[in-house]
Protein backbone atom coordinates (compact mmCIF):
# COMPACT_ATOMS: atom_id res chain seq x y z
CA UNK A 1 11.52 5.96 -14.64
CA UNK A 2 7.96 5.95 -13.82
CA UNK A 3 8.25 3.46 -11.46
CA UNK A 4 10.79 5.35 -9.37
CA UNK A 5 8.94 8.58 -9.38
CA UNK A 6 5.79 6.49 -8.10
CA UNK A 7 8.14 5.05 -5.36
CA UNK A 8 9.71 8.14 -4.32
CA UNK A 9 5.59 9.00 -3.86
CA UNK A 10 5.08 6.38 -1.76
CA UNK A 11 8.24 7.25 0.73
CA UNK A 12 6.49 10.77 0.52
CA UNK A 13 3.19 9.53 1.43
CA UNK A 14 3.89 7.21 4.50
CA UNK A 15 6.42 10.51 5.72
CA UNK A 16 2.87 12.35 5.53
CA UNK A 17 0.87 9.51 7.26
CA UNK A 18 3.34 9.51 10.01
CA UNK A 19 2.18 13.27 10.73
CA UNK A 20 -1.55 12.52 10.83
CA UNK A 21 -3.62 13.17 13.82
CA UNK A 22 -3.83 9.19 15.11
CA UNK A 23 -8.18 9.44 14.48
CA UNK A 24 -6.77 9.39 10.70
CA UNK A 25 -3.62 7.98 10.69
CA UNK A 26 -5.24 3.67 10.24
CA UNK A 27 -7.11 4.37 7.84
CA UNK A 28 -5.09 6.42 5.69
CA UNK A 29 -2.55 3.44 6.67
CA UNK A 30 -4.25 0.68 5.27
CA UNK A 31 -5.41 2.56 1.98
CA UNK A 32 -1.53 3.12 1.55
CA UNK A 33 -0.89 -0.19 2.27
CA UNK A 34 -2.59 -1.74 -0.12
CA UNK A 35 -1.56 0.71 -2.77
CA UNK A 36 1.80 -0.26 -2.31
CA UNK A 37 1.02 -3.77 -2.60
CA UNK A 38 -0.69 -3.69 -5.57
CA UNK A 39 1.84 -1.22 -6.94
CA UNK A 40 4.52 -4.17 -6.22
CA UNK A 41 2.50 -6.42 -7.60
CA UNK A 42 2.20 -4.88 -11.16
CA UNK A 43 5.70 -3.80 -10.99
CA UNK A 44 6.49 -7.71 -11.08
CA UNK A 45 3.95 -8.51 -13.77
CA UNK A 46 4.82 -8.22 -17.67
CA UNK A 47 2.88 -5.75 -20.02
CA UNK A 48 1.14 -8.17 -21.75
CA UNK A 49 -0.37 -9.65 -18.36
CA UNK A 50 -1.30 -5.97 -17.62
CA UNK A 51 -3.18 -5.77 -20.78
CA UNK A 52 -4.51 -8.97 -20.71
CA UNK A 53 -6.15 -9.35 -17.42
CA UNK A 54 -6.83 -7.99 -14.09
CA UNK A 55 -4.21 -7.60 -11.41
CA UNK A 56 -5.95 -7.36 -7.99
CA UNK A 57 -4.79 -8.45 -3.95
CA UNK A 58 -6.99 -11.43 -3.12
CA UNK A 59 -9.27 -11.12 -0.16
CA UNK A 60 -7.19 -13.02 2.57
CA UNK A 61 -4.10 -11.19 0.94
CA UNK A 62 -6.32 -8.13 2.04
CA UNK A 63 -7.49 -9.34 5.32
CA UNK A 64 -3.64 -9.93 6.49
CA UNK A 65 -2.41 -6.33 5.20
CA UNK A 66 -5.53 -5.25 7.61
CA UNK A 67 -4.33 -7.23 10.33
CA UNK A 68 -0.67 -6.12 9.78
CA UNK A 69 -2.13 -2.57 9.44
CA UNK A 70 -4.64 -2.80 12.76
CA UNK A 71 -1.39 -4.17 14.58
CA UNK A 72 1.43 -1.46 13.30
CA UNK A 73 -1.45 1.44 14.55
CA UNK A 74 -2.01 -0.15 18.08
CA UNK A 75 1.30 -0.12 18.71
CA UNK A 76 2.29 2.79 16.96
CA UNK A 77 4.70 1.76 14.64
CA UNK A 78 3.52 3.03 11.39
């Protein structure tokens, strides 16, 4: 149930991103981004791997959302 309600935030979110004045919008972008991804990533992981150590993106897992991010702003298709 949680996980839905943090979902339905996301949709929320990128419907508010969209609406940004473009000298915000990439930024806001690629923060959201990478929430999602980690978001997506913990959804997949058990509870004891929660507890138990640290779920992160790695840095060229970062460095492509960027990319993807950069790319989706340039040609406006965020």
């Amino acid at each position: 149930m949680i996980e839905e309600e943090i979902e339905n935030e996301f949709k929320l979110a990128l419907e508010g991103i969209r609406k940004l004045p473009l000298s915000s919008r990439n930024g806001v972008y690629l923060a959201y981004v990478y929430y999602k991804e980690l978001f997506n990533k913990i959804k997949c992981s058990t509870a004891e791997k929660i507890m138990a150590e640290r779920i992160r993106i790695s840095n060229a897992h970062k460095f492509g959302l960027m990319f993807d991010s950069i790319i989706r702003y340039k040609t406006n298709t965020i």
